[in-house]
PDB file of N, CA and C in Angstrom:
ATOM      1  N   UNK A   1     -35.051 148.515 197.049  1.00  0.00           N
ATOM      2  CA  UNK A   1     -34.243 149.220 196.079  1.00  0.00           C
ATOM      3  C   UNK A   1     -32.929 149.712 196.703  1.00  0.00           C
ATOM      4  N   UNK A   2     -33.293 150.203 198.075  1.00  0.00           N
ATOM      5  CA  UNK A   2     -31.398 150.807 198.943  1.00  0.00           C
ATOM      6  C   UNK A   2     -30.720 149.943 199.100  1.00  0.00           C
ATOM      7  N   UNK A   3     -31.512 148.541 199.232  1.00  0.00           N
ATOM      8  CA  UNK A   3     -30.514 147.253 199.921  1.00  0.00           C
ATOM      9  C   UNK A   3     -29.815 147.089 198.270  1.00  0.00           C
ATOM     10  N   UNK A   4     -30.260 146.999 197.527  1.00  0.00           N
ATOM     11  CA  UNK A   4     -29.860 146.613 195.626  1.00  0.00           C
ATOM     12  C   UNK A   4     -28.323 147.386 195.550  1.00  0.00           C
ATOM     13  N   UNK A   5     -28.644 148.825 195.912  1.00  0.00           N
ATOM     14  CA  UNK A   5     -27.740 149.718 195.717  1.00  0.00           C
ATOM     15  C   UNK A   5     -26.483 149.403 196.435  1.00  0.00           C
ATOM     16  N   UNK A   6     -26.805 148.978 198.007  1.00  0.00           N
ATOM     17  CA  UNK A   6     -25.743 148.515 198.851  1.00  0.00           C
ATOM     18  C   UNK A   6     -24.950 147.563 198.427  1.00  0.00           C
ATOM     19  N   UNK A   7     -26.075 146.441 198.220  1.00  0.00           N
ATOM     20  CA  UNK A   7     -25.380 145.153 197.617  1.00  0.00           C
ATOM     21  C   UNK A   7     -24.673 145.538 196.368  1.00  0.00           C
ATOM     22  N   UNK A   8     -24.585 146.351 195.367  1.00  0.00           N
ATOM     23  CA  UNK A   8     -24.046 146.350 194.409  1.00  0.00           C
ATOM     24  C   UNK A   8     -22.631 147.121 194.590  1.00  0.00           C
ATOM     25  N   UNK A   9     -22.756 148.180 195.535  1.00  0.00           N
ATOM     26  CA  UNK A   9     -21.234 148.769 195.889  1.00  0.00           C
ATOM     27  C   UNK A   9     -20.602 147.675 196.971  1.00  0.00           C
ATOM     28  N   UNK A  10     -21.081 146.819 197.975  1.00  0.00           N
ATOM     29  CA  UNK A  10     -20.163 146.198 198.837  1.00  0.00           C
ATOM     30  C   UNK A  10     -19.679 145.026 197.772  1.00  0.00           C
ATOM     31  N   UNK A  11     -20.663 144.341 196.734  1.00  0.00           N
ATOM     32  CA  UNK A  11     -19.657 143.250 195.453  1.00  0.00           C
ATOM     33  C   UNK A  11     -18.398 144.438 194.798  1.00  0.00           C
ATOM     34  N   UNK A  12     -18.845 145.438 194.627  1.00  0.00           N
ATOM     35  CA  UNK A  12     -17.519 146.623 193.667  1.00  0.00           C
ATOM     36  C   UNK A  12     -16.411 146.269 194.282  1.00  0.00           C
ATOM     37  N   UNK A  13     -16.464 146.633 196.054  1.00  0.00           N
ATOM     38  CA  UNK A  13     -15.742 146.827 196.576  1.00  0.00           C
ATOM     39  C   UNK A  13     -14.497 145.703 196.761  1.00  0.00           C
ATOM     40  N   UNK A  14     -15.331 144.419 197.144  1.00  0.00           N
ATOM     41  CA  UNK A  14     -14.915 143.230 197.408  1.00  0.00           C
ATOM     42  C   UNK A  14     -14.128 142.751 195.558  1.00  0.00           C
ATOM     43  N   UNK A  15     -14.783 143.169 194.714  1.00  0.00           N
ATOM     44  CA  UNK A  15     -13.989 142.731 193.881  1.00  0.00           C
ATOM     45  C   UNK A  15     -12.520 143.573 193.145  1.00  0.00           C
ATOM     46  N   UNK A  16     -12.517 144.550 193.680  1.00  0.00           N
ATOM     47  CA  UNK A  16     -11.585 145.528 193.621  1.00  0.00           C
ATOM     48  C   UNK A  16     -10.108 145.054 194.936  1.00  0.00           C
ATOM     49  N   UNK A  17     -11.078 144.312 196.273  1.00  0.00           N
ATOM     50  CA  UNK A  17      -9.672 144.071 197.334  1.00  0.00           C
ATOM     51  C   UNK A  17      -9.433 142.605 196.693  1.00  0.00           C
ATOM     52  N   UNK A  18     -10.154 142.204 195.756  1.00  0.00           N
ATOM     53  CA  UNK A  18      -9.471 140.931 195.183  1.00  0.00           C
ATOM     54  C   UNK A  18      -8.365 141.098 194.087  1.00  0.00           C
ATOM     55  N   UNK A  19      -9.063 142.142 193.240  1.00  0.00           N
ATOM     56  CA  UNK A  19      -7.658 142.516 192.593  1.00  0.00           C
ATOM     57  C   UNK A  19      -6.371 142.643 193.253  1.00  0.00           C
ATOM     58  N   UNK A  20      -6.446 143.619 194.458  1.00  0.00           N
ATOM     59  CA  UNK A  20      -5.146 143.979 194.993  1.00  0.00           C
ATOM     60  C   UNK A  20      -4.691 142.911 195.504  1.00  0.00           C
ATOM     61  N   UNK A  21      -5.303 141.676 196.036  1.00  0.00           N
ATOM     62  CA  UNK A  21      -4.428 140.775 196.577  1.00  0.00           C
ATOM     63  C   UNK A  21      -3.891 139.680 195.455  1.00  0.00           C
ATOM     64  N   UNK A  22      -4.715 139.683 194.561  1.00  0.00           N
ATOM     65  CA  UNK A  22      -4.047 138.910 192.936  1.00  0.00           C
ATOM     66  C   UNK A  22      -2.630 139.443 192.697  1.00  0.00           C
ATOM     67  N   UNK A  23      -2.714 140.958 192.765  1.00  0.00           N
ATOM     68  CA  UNK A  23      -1.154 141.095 192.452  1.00  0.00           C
ATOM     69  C   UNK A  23      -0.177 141.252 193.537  1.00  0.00           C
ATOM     70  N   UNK A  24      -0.502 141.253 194.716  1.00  0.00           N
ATOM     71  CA  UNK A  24       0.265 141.312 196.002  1.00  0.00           C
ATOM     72  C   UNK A  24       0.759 139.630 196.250  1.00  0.00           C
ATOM     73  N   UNK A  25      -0.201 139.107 196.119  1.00  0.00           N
ATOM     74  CA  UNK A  25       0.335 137.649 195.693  1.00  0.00           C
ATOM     75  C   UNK A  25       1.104 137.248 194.557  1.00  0.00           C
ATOM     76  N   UNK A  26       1.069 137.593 193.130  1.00  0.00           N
ATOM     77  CA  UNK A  26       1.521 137.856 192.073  1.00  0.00           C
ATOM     78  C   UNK A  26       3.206 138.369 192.517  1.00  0.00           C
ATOM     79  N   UNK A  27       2.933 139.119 193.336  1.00  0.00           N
ATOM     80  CA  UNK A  27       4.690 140.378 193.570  1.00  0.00           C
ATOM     81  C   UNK A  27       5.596 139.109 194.482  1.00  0.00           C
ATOM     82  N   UNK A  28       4.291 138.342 195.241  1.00  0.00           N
ATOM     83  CA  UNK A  28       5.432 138.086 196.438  1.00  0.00           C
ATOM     84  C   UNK A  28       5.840 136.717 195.794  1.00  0.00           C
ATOM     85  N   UNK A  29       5.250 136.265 194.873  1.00  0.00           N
ATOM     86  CA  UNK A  29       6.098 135.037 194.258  1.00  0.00           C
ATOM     87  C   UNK A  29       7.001 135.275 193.487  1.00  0.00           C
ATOM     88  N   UNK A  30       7.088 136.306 192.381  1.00  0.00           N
ATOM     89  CA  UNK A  30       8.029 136.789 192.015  1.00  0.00           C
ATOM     90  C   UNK A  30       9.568 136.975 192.840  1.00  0.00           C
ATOM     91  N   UNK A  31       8.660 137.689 194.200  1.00  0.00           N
ATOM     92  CA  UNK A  31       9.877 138.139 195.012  1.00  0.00           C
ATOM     93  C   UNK A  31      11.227 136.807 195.453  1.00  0.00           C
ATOM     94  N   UNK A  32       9.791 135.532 195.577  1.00  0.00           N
ATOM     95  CA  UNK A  32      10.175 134.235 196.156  1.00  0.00           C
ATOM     96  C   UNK A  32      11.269 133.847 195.131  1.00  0.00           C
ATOM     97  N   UNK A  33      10.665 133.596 193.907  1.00  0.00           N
ATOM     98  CA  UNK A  33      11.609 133.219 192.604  1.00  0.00           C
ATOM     99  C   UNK A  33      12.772 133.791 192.597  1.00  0.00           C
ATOM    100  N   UNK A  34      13.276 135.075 193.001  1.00  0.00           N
ATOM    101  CA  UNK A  34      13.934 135.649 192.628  1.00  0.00           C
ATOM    102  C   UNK A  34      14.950 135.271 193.545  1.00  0.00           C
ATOM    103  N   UNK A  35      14.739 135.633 194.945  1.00  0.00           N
ATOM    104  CA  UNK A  35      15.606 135.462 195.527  1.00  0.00           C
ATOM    105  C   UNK A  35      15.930 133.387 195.948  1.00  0.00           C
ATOM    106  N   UNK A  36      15.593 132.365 195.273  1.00  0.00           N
ATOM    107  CA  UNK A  36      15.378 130.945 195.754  1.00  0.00           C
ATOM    108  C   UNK A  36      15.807 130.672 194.465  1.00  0.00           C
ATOM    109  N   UNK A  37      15.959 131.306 193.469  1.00  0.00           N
ATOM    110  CA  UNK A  37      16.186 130.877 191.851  1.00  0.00           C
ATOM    111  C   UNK A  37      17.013 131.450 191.082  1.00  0.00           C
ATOM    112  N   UNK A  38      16.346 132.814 191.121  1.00  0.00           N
ATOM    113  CA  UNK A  38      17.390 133.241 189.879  1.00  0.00           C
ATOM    114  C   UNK A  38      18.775 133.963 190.907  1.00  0.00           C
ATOM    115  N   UNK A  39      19.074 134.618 191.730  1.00  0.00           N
ATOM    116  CA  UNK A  39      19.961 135.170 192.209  1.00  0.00           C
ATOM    117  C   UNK A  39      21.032 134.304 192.320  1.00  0.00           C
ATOM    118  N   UNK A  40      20.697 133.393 193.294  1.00  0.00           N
ATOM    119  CA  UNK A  40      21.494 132.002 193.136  1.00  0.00           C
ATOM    120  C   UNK A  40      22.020 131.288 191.965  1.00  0.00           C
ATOM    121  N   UNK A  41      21.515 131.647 190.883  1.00  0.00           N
ATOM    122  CA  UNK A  41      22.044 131.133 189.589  1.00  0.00           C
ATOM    123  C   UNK A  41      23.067 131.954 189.090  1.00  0.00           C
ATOM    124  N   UNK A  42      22.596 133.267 189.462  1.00  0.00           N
ATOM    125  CA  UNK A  42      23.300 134.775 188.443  1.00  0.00           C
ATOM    126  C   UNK A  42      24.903 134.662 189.390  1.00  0.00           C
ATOM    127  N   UNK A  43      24.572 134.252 190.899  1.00  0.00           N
ATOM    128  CA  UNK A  43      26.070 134.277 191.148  1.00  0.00           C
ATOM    129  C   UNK A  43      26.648 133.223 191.290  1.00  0.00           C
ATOM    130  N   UNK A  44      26.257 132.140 191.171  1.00  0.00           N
ATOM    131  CA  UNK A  44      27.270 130.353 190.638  1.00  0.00           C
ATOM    132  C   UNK A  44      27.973 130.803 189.332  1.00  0.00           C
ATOM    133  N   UNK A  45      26.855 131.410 188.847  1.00  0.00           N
ATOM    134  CA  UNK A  45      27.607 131.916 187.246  1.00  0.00           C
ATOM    135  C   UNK A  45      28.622 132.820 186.893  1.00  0.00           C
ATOM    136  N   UNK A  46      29.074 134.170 188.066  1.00  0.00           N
ATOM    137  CA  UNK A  46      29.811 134.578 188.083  1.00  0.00           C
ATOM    138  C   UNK A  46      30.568 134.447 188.659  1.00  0.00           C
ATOM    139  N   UNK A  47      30.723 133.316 189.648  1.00  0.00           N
ATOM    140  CA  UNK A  47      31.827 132.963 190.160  1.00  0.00           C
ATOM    141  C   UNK A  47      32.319 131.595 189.289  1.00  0.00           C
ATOM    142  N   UNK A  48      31.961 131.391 188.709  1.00  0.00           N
ATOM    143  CA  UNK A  48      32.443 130.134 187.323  1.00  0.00           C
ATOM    144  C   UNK A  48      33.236 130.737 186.834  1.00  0.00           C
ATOM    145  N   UNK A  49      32.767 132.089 186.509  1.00  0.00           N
ATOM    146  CA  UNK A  49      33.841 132.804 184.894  1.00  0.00           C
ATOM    147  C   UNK A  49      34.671 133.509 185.740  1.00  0.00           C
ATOM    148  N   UNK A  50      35.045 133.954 187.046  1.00  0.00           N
ATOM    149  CA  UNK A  50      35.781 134.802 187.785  1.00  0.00           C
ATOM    150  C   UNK A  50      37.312 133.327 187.602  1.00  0.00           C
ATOM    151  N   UNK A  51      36.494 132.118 187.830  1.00  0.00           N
ATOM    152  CA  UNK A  51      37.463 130.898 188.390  1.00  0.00           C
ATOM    153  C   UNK A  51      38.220 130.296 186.970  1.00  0.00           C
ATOM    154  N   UNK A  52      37.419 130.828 185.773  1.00  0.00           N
ATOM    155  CA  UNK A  52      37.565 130.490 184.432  1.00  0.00           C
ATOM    156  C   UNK A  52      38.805 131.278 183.898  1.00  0.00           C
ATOM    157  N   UNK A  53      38.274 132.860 184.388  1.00  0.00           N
ATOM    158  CA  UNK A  53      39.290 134.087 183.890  1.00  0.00           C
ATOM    159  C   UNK A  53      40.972 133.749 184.833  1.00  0.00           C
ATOM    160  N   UNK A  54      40.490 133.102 185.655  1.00  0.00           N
ATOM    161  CA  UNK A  54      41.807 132.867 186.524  1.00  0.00           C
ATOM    162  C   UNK A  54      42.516 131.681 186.424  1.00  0.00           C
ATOM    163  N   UNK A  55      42.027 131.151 185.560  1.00  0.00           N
ATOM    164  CA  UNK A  55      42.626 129.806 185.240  1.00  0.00           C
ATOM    165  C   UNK A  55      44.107 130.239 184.645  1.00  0.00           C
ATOM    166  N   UNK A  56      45.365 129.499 184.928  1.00  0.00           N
ATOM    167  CA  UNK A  56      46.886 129.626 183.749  1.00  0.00           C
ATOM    168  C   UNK A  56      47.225 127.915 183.608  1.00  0.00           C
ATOM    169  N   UNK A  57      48.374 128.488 182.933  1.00  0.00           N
ATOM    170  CA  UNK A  57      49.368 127.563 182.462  1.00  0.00           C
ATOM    171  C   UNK A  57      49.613 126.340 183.832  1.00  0.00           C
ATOM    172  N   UNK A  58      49.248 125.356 183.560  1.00  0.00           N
ATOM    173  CA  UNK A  58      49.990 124.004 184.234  1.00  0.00           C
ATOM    174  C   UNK A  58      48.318 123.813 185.421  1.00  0.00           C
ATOM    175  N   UNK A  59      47.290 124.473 185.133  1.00  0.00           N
ATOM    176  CA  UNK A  59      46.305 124.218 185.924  1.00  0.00           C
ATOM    177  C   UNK A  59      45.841 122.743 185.392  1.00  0.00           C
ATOM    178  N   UNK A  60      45.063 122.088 186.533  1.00  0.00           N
ATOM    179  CA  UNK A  60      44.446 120.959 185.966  1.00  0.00           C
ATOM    180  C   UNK A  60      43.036 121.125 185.979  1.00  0.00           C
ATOM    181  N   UNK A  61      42.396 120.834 184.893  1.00  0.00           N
ATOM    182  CA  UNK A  61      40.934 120.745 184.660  1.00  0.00           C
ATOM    183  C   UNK A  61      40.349 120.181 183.951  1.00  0.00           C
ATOM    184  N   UNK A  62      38.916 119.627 183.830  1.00  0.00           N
ATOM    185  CA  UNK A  62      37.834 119.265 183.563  1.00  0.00           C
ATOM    186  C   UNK A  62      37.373 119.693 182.411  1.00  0.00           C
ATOM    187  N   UNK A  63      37.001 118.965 181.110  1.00  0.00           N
ATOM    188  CA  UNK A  63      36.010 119.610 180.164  1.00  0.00           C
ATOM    189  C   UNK A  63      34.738 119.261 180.449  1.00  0.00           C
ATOM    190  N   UNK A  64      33.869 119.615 179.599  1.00  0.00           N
ATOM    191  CA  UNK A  64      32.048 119.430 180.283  1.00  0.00           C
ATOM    192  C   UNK A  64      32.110 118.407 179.831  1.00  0.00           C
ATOM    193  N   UNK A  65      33.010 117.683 178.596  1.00  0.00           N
ATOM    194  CA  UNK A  65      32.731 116.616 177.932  1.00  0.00           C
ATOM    195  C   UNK A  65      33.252 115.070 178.895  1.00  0.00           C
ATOM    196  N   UNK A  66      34.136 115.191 180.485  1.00  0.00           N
ATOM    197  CA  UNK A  66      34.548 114.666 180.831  1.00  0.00           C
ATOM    198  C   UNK A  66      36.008 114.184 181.041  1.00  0.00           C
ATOM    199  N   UNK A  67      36.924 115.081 179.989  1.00  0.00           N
ATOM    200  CA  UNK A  67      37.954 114.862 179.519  1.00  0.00           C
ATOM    201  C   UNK A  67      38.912 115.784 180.835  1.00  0.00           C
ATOM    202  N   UNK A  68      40.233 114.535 180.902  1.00  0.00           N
ATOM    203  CA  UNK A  68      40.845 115.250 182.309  1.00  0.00           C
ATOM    204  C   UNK A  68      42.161 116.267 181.395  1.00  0.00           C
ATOM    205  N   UNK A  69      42.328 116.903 181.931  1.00  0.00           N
ATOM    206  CA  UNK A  69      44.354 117.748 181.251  1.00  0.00           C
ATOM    207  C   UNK A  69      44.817 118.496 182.041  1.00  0.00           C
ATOM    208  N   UNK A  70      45.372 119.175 181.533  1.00  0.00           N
ATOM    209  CA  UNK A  70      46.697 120.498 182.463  1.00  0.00           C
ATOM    210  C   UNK A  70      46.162 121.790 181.350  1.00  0.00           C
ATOM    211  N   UNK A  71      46.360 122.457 180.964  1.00  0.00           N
ATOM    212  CA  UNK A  71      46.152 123.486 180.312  1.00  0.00           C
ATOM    213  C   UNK A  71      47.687 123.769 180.175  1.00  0.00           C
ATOM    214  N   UNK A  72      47.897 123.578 178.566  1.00  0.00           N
ATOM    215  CA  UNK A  72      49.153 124.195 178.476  1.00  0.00           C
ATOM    216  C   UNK A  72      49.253 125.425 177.935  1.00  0.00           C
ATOM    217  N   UNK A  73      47.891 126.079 177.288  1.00  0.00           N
ATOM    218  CA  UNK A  73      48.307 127.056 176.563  1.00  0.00           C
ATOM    219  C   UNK A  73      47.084 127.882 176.749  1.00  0.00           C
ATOM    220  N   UNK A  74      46.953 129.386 177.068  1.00  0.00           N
ATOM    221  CA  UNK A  74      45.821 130.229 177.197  1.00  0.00           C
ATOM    222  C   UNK A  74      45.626 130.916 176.174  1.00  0.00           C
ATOM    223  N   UNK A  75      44.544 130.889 175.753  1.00  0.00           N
ATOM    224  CA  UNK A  75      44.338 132.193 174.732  1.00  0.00           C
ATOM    225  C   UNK A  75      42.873 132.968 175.103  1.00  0.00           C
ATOM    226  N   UNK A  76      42.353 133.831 174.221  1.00  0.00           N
ATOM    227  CA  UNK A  76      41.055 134.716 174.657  1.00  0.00           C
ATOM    228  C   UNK A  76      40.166 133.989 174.903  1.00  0.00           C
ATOM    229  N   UNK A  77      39.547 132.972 173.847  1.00  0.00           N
ATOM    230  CA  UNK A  77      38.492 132.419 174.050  1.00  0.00           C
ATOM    231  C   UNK A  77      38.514 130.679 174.168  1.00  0.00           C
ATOM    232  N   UNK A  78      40.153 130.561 174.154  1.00  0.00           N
ATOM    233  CA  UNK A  78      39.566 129.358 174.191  1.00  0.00           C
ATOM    234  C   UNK A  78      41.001 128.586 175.057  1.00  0.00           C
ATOM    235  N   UNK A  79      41.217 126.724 175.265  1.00  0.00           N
ATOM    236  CA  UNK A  79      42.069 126.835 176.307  1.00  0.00           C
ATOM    237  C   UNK A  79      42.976 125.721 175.477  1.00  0.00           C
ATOM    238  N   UNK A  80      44.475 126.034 175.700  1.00  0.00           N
ATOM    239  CA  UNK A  80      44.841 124.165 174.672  1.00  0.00           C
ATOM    240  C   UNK A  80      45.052 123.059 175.978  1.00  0.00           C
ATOM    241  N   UNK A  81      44.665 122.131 176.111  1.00  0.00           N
ATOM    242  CA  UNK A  81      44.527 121.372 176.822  1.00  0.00           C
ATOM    243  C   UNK A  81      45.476 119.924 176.340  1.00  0.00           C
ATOM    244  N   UNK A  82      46.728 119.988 177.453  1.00  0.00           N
ATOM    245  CA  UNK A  82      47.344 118.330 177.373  1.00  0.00           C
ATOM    246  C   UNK A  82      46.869 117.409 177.799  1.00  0.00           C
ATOM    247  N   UNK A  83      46.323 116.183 177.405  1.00  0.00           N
ATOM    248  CA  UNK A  83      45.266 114.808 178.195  1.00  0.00           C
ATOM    249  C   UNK A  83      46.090 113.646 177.747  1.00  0.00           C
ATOM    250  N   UNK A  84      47.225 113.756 177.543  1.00  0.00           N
ATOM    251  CA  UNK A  84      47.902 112.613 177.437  1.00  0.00           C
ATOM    252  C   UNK A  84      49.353 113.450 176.511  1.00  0.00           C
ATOM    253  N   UNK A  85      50.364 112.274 176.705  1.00  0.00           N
ATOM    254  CA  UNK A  85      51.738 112.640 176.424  1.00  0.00           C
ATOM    255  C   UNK A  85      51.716 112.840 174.580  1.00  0.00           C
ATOM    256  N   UNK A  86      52.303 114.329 174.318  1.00  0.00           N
ATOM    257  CA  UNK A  86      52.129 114.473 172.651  1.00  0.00           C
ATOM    258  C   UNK A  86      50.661 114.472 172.485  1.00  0.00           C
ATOM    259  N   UNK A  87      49.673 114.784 173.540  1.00  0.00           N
ATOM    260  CA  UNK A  87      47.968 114.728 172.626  1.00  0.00           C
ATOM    261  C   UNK A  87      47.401 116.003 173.262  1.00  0.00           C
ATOM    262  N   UNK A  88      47.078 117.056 172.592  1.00  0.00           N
ATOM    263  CA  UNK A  88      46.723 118.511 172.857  1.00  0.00           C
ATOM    264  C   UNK A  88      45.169 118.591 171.752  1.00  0.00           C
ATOM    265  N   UNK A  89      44.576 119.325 172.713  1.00  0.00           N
ATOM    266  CA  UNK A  89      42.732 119.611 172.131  1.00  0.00           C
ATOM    267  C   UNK A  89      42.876 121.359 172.435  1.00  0.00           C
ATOM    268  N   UNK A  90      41.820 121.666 171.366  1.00  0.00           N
ATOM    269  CA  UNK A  90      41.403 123.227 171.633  1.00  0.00           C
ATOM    270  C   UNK A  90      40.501 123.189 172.595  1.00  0.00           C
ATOM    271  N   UNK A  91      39.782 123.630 173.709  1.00  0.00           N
ATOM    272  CA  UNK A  91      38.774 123.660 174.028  1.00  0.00           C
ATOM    273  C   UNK A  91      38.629 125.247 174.373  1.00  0.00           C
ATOM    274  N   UNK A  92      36.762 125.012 174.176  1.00  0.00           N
ATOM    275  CA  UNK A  92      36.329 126.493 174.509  1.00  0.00           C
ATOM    276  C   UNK A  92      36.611 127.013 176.137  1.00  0.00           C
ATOM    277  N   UNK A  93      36.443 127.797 176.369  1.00  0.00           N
ATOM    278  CA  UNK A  93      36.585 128.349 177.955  1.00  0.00           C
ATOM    279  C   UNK A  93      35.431 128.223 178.910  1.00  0.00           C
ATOM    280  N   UNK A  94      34.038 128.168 177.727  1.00  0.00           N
ATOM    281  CA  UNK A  94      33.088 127.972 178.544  1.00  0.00           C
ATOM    282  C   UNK A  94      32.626 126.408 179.014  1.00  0.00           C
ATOM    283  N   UNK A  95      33.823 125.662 178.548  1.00  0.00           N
ATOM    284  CA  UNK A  95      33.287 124.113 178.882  1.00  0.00           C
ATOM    285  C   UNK A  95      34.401 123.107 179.488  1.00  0.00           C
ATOM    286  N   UNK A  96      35.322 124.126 180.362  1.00  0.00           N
ATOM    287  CA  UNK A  96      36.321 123.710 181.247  1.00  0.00           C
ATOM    288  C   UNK A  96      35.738 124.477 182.985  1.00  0.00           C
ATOM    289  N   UNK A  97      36.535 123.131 183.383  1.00  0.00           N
ATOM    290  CA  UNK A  97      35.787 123.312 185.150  1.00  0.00           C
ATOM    291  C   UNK A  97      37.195 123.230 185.751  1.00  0.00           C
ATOM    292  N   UNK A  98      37.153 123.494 186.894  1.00  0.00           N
ATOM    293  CA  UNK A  98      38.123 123.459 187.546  1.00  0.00           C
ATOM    294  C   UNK A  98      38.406 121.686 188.442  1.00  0.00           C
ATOM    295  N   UNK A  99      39.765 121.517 188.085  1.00  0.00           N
ATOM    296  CA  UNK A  99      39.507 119.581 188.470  1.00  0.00           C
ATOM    297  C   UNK A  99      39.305 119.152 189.924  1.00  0.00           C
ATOM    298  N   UNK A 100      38.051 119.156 190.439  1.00  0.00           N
ATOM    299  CA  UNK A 100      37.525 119.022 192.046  1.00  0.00           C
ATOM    300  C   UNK A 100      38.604 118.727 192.497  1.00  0.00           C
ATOM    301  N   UNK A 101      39.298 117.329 192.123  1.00  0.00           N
ATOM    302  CA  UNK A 101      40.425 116.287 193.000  1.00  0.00           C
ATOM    303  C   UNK A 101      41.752 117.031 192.789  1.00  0.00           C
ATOM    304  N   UNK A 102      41.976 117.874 192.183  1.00  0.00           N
ATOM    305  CA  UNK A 102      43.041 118.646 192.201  1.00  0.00           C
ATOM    306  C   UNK A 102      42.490 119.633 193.883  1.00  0.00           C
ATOM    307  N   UNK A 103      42.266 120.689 193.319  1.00  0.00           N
ATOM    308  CA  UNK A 103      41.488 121.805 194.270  1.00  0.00           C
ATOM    309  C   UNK A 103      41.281 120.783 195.762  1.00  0.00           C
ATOM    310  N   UNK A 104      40.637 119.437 195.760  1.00  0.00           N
ATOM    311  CA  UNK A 104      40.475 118.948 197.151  1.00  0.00           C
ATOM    312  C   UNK A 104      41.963 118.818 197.670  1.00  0.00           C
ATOM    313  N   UNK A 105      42.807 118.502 197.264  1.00  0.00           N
ATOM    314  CA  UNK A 105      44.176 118.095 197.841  1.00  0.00           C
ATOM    315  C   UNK A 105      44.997 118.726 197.784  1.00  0.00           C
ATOM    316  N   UNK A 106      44.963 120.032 196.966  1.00  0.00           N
ATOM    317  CA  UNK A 106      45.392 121.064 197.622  1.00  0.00           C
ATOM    318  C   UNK A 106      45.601 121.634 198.889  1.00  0.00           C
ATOM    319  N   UNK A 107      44.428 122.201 199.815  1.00  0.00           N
ATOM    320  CA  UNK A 107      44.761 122.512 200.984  1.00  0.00           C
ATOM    321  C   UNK A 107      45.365 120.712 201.619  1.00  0.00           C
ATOM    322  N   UNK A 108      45.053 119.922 201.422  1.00  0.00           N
ATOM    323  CA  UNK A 108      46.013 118.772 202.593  1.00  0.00           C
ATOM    324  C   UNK A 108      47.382 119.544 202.310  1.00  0.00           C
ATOM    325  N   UNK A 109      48.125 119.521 200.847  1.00  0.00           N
ATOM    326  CA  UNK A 109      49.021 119.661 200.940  1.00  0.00           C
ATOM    327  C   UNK A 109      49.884 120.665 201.534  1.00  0.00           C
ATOM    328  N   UNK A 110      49.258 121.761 201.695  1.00  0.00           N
ATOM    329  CA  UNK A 110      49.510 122.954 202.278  1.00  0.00           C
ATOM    330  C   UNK A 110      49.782 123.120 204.182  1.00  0.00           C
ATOM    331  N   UNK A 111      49.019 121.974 204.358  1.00  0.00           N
ATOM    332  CA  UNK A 111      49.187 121.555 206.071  1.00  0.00           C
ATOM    333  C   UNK A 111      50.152 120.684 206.390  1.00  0.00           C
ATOM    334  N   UNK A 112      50.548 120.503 205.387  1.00  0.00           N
ATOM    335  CA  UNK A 112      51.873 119.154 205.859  1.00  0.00           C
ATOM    336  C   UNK A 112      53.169 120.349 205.868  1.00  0.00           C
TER     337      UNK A 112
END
């Protein structure tokens, strides 16, 4: 009957340090995600719209749709874009990039 009693508090016990490691394991993947996933996302993303808000007049860039231009005209939300001589598009702000091959040849030019 004492051994019953034993055995029944050392299973309590053991299933109680299983809980704590369910959520200690639980915390530290979270922790993993956070810093391997989402942090890394939250600041690509604010350095997009920092590079977006800084965009002007005569920049060259990228729409998401593929389309190359200059930006001739800024407004709040959105950008007018020249892609050929006499041919101007509205585009939104959130679907212009900055034009890699511009930005790469930049600094060359700056060393000459």
């Amino acid at each position: 009957m004492l051994n019953l009693i034993f055995l029944q508090a050392a299973e309590g016990a053991a299933q109680q340090g299983n809980q704590w490691s369910f959520w200690i394991i639980m915390i530290l993947i979270f922790v993993v995600f956070y810093f391997f996933m989402i942090r890394p996302q939250t600041k690509k993303q604010k350095e997009l719209q920092k590079q977006r808000e800084s965009m002007k007049k005569g920049d060259k860039v990228v729409t998401a749709g593929g389309i190359y231009g200059e930006i001739k005209e800024v407004q709040d939300t959105t950008f007018i874009i020249t892609i050929a001589k006499d041919v101007t598009i509205k585009v939104s702000k959130d679907s212009v990039y900055a034009d890699v091959a511009d930005a790469q040849a930049a600094p060359k030019e700056e060393k000459k």
